[in-house]
PDB file of N, CA and C in Angstrom:
ATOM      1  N   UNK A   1       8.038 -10.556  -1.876  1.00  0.00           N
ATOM      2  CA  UNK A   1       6.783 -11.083  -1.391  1.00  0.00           C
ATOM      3  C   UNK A   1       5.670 -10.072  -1.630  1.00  0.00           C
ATOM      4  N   UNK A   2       4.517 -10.211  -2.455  1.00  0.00           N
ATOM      5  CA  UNK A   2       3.717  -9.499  -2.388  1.00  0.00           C
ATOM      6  C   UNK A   2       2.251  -9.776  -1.335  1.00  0.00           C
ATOM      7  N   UNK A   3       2.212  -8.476  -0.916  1.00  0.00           N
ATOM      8  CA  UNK A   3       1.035  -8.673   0.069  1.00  0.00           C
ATOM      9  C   UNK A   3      -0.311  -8.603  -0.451  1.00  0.00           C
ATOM     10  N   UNK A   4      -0.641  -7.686  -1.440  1.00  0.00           N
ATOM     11  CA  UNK A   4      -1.653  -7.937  -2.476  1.00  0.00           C
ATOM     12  C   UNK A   4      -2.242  -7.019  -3.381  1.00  0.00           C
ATOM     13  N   UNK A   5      -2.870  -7.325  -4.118  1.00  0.00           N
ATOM     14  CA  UNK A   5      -2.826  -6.889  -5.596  1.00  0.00           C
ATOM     15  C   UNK A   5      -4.657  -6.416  -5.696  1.00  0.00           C
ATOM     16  N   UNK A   6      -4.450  -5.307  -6.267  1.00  0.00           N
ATOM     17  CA  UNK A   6      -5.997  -4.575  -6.240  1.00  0.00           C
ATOM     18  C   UNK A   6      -6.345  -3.589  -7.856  1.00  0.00           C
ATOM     19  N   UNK A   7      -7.346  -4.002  -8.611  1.00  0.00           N
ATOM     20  CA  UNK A   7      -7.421  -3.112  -9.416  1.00  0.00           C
ATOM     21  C   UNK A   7      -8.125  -2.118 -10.028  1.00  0.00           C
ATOM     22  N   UNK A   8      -7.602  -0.877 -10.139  1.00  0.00           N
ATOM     23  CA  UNK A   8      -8.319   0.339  -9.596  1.00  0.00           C
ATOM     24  C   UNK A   8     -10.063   0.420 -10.724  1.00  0.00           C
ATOM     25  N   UNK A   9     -10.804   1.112 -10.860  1.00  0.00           N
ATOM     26  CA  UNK A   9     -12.590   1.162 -10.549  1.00  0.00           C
ATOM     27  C   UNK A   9     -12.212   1.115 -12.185  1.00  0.00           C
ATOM     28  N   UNK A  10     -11.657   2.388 -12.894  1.00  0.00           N
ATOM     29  CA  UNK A  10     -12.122   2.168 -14.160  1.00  0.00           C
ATOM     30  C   UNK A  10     -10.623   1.274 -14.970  1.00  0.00           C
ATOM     31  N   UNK A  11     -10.087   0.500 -14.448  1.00  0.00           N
ATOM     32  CA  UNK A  11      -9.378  -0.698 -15.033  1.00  0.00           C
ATOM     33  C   UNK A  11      -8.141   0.126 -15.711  1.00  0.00           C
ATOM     34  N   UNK A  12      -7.472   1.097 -15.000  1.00  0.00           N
ATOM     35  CA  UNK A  12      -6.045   1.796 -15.993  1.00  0.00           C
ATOM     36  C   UNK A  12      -5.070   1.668 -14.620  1.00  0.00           C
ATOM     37  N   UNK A  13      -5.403   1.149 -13.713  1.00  0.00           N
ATOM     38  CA  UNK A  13      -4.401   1.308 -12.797  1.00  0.00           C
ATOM     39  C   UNK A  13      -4.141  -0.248 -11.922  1.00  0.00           C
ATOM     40  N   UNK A  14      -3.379  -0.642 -11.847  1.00  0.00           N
ATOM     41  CA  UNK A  14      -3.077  -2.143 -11.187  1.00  0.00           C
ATOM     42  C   UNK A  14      -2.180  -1.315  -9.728  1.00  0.00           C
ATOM     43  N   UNK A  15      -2.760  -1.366  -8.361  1.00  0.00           N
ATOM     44  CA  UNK A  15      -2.113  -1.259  -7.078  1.00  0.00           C
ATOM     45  C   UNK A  15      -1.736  -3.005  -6.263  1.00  0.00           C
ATOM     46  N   UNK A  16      -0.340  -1.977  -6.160  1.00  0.00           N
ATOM     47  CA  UNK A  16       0.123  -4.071  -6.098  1.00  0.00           C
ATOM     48  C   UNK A  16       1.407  -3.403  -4.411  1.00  0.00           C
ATOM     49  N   UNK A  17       0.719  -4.375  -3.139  1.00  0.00           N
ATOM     50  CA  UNK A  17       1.799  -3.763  -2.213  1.00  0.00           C
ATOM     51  C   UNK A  17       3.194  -4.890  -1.963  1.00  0.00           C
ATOM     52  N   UNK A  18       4.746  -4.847  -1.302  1.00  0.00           N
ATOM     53  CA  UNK A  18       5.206  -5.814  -1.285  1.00  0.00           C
ATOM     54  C   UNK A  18       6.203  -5.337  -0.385  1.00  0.00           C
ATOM     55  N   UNK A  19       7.041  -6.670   0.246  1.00  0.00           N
ATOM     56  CA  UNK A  19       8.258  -5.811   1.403  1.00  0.00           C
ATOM     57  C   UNK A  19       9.292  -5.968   0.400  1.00  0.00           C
ATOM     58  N   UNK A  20       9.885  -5.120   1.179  1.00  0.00           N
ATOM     59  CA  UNK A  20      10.795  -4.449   0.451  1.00  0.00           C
ATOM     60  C   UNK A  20      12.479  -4.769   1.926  1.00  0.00           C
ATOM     61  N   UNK A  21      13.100  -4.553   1.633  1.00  0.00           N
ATOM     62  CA  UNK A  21      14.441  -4.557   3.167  1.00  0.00           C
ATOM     63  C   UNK A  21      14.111  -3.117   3.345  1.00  0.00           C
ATOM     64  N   UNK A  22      14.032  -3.026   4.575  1.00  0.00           N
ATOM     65  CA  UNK A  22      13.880  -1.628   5.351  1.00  0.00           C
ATOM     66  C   UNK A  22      15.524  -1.571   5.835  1.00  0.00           C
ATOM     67  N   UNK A  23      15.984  -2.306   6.644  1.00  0.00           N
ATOM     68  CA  UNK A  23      17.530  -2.313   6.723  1.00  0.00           C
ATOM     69  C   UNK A  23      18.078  -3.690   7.129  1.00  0.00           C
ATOM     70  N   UNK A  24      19.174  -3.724   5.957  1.00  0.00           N
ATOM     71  CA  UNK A  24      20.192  -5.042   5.602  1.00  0.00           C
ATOM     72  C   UNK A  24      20.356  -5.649   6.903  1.00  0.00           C
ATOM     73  N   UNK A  25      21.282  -4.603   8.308  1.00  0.00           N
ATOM     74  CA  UNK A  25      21.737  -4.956   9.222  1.00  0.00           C
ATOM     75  C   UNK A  25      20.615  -5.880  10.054  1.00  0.00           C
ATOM     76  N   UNK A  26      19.617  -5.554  10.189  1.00  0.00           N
ATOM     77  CA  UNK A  26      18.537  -6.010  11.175  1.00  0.00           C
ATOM     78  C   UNK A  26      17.549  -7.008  10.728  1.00  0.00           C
ATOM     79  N   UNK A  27      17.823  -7.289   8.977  1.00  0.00           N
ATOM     80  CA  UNK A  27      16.815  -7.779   8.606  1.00  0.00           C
ATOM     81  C   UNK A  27      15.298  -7.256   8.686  1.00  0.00           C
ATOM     82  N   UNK A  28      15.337  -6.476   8.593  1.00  0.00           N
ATOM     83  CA  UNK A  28      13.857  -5.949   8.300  1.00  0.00           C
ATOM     84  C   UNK A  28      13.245  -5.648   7.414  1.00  0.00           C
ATOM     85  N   UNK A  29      11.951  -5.843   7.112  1.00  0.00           N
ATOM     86  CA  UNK A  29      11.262  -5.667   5.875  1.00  0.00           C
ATOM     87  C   UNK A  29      10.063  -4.802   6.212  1.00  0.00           C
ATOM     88  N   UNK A  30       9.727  -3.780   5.334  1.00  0.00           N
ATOM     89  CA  UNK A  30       8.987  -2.891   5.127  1.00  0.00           C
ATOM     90  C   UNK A  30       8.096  -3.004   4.457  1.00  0.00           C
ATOM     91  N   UNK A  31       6.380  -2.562   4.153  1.00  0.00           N
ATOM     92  CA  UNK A  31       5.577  -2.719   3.205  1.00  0.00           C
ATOM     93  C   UNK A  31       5.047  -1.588   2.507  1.00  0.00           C
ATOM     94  N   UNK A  32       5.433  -1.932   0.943  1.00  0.00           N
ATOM     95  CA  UNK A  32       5.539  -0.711  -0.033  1.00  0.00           C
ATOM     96  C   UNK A  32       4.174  -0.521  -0.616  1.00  0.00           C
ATOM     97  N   UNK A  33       3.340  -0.216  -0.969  1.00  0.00           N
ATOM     98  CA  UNK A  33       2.489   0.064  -2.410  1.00  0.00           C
ATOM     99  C   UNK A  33       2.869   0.893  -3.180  1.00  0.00           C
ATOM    100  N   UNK A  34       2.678   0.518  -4.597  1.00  0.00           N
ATOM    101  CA  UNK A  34       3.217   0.541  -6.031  1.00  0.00           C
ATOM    102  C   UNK A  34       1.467   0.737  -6.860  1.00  0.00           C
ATOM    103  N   UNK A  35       1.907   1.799  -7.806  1.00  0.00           N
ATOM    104  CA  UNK A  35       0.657   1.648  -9.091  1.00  0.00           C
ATOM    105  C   UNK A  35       1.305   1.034 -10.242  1.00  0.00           C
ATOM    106  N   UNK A  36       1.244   0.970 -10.977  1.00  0.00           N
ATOM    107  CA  UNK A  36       1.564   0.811 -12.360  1.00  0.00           C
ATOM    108  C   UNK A  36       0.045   0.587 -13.447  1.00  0.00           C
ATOM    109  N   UNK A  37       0.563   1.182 -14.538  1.00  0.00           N
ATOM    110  CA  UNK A  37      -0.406   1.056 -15.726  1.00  0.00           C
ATOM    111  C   UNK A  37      -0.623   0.048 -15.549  1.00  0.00           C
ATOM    112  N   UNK A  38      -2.470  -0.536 -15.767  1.00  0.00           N
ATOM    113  CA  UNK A  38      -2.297  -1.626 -16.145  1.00  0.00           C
ATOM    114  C   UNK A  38      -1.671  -2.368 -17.842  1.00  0.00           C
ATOM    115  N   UNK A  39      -1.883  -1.532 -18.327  1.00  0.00           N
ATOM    116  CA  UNK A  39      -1.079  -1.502 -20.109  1.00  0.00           C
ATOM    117  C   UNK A  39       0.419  -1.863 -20.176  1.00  0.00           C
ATOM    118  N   UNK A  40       0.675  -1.647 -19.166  1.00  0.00           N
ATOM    119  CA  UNK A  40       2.416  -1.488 -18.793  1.00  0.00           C
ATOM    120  C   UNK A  40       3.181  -0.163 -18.144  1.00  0.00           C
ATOM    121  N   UNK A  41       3.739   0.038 -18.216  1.00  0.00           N
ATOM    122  CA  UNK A  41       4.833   0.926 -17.820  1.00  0.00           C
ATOM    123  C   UNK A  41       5.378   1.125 -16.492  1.00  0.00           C
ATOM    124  N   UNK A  42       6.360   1.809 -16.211  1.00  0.00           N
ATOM    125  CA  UNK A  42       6.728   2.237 -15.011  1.00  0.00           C
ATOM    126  C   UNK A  42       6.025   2.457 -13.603  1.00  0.00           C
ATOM    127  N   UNK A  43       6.596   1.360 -12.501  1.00  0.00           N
ATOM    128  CA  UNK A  43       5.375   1.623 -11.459  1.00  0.00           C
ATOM    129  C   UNK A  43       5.775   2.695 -10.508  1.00  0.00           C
ATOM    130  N   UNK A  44       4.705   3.479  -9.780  1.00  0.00           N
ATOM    131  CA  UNK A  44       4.874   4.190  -8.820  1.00  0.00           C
ATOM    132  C   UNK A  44       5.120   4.186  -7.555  1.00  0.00           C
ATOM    133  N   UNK A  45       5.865   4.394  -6.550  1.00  0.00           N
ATOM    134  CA  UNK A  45       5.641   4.067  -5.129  1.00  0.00           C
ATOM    135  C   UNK A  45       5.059   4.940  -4.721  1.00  0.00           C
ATOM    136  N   UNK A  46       3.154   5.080  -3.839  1.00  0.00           N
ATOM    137  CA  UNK A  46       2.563   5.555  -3.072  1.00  0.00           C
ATOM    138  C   UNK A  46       2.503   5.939  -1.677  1.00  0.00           C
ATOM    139  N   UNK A  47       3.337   4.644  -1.204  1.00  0.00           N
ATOM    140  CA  UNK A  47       3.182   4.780   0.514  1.00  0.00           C
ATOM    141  C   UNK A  47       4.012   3.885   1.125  1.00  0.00           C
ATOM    142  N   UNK A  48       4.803   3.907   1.913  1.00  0.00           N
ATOM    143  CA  UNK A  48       5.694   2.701   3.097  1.00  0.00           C
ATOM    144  C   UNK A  48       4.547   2.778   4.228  1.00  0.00           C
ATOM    145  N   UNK A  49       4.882   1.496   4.623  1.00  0.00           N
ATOM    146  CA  UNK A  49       4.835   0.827   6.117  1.00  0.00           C
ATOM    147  C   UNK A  49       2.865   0.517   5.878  1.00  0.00           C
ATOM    148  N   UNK A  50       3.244  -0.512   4.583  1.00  0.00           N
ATOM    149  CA  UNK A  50       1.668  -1.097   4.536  1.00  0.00           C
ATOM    150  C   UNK A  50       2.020  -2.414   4.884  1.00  0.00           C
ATOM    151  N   UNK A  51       0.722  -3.079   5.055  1.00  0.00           N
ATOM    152  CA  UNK A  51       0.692  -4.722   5.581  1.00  0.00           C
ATOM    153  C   UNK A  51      -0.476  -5.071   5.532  1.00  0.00           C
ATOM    154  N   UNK A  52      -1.164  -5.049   4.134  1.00  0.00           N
ATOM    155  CA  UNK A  52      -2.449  -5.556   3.591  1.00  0.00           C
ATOM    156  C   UNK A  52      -2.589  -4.888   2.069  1.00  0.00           C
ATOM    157  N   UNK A  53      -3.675  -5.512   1.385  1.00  0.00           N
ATOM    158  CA  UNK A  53      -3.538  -4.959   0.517  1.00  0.00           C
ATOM    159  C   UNK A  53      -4.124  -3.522   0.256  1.00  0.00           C
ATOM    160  N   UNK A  54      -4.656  -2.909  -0.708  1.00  0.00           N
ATOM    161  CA  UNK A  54      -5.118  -1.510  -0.314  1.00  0.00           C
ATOM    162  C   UNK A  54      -6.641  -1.587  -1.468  1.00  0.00           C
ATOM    163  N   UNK A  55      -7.513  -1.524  -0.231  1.00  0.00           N
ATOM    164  CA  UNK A  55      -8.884  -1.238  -0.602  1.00  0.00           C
ATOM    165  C   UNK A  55      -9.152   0.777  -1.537  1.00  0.00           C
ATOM    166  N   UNK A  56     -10.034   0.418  -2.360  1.00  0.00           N
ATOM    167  CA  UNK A  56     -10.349   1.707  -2.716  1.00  0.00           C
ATOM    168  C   UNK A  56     -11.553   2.198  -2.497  1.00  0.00           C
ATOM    169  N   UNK A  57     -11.823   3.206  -2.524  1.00  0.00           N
ATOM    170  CA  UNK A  57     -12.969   4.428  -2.638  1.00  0.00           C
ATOM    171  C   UNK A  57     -13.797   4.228  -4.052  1.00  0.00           C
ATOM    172  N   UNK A  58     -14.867   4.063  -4.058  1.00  0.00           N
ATOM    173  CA  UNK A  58     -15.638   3.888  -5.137  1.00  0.00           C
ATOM    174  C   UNK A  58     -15.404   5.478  -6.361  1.00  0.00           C
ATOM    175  N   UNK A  59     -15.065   6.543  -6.075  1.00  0.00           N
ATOM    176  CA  UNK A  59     -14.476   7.625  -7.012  1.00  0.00           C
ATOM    177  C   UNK A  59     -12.818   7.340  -7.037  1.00  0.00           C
ATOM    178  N   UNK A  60     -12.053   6.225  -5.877  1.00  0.00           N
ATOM    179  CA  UNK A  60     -10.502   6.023  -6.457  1.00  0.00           C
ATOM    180  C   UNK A  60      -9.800   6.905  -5.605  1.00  0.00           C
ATOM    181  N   UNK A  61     -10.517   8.610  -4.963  1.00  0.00           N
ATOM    182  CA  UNK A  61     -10.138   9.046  -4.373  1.00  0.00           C
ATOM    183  C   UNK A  61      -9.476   9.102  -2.862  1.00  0.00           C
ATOM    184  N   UNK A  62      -9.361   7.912  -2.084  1.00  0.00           N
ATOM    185  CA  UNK A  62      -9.260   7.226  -1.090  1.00  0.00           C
ATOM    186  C   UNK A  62      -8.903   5.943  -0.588  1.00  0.00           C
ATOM    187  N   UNK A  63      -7.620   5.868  -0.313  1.00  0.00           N
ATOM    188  CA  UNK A  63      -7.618   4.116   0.550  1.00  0.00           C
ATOM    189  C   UNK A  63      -7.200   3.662   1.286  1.00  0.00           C
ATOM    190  N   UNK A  64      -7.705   2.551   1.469  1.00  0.00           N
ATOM    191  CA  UNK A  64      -7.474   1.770   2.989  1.00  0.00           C
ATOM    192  C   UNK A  64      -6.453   0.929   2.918  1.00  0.00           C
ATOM    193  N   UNK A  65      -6.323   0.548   4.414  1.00  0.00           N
ATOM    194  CA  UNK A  65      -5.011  -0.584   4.768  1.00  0.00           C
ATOM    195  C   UNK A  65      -5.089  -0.670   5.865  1.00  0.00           C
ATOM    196  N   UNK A  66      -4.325  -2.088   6.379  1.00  0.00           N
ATOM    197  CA  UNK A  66      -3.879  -2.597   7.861  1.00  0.00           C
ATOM    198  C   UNK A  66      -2.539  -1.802   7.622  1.00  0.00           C
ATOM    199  N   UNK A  67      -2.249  -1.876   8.763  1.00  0.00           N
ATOM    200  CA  UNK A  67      -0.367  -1.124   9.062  1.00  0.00           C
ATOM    201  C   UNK A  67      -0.493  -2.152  10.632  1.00  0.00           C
ATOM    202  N   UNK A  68       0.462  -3.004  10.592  1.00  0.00           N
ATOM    203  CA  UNK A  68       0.810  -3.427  12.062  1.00  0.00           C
ATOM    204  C   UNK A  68       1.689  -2.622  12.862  1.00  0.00           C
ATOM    205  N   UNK A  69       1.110  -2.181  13.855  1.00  0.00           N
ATOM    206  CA  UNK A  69       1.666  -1.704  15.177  1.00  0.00           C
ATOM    207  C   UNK A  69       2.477  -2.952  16.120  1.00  0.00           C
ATOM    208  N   UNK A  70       3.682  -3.714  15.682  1.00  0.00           N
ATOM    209  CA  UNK A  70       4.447  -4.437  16.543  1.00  0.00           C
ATOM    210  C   UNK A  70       4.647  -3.923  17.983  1.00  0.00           C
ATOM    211  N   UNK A  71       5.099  -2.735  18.047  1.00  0.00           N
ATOM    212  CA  UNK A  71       5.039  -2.446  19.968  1.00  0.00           C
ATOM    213  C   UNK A  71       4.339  -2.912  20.496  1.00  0.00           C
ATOM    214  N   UNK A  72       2.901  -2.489  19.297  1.00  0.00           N
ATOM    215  CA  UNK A  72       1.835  -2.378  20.527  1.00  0.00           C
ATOM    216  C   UNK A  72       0.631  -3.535  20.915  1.00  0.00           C
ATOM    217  N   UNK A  73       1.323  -4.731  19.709  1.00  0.00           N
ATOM    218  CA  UNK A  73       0.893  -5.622  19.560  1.00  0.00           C
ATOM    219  C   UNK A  73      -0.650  -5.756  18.969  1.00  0.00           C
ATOM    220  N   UNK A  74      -0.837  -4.778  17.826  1.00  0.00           N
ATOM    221  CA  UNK A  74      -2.422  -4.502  17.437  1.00  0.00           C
ATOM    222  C   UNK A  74      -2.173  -3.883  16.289  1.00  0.00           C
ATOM    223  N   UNK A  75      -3.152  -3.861  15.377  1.00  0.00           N
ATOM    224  CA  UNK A  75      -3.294  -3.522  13.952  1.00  0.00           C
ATOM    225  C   UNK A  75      -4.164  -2.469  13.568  1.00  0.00           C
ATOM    226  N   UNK A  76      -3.946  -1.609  12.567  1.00  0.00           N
ATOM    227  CA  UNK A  76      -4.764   0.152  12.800  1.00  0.00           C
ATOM    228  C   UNK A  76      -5.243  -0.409  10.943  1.00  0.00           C
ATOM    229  N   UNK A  77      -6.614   0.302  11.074  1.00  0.00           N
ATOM    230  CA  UNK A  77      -6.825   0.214   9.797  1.00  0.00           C
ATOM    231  C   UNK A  77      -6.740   2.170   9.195  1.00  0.00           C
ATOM    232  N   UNK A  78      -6.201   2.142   8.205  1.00  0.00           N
ATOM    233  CA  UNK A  78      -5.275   3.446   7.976  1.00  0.00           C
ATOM    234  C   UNK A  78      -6.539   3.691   6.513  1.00  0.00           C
ATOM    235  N   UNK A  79      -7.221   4.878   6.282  1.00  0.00           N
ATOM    236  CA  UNK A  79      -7.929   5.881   5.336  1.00  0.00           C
ATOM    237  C   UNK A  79      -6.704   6.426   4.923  1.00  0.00           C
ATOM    238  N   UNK A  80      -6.250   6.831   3.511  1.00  0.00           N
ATOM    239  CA  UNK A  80      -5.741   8.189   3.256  1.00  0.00           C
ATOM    240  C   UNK A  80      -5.704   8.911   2.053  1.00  0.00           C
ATOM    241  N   UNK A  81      -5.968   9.820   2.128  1.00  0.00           N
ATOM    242  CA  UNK A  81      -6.343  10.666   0.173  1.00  0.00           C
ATOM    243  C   UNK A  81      -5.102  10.432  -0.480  1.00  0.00           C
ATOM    244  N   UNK A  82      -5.730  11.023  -2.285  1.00  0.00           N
ATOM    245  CA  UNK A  82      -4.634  10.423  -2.707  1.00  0.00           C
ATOM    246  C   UNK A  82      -3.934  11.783  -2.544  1.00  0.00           C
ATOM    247  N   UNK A  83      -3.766  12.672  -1.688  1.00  0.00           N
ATOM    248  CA  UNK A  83      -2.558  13.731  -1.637  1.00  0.00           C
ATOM    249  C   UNK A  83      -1.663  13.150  -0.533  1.00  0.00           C
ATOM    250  N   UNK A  84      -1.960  11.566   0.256  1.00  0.00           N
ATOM    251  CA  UNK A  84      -1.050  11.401   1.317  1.00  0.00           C
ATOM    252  C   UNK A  84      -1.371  11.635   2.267  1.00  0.00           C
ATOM    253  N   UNK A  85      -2.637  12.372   2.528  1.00  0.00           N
ATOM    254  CA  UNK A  85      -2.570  12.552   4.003  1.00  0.00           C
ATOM    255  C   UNK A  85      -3.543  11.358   4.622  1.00  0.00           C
ATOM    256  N   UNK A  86      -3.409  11.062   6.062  1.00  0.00           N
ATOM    257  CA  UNK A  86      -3.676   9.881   6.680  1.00  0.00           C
ATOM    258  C   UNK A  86      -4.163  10.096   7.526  1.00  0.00           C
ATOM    259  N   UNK A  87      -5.300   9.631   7.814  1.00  0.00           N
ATOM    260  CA  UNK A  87      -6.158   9.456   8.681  1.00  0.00           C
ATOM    261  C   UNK A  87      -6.714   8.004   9.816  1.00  0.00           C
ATOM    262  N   UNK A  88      -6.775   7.886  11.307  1.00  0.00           N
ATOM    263  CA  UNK A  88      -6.556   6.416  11.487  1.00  0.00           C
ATOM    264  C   UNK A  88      -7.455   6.581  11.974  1.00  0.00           C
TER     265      UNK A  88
END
């Protein structure tokens, strides 16, 4: 299932997020984002536990997302560079 598909500012990068089984036993599904060329090739995994698609930063350097908080019954919109680090 893909959650959604975004393509990056100067057109070489296609970000596409989707669940994935987090674990067999429980049925659970997880949400991945992936890059891949847009030309083709091999895609990348960027980040777990997304649940929207992923907005960008007008330099590419930065992006957004929902992440659902099930406990807590509420949804965080998540910033994070592209070195990974996260900001809410």
């Amino acid at each position: 299932d893909f959650i959604g598909v975004t393509f990056s500012h100067d057109n070489e990068w296609l970000y596409f997020a989707t669940y994935q089984p987090q674990d067999e036993k429980e049925q659970t599904r997880i949400g991945v984002l992936y890059k891949v060329p847009l030309l083709g090739g091999t895609r990348t995994e960027i980040l777990k536990d997304i649940d929207s698609s992923v907005a960008l930063s007008p330099n590419g350097k930065k992006y957004a997302f929902v992440r659902n908080i099930p406990n807590e019954k509420q949804s965080a919109l998540i910033i994070f560079d592209e070195n990974g680090t996260e900001k809410k």
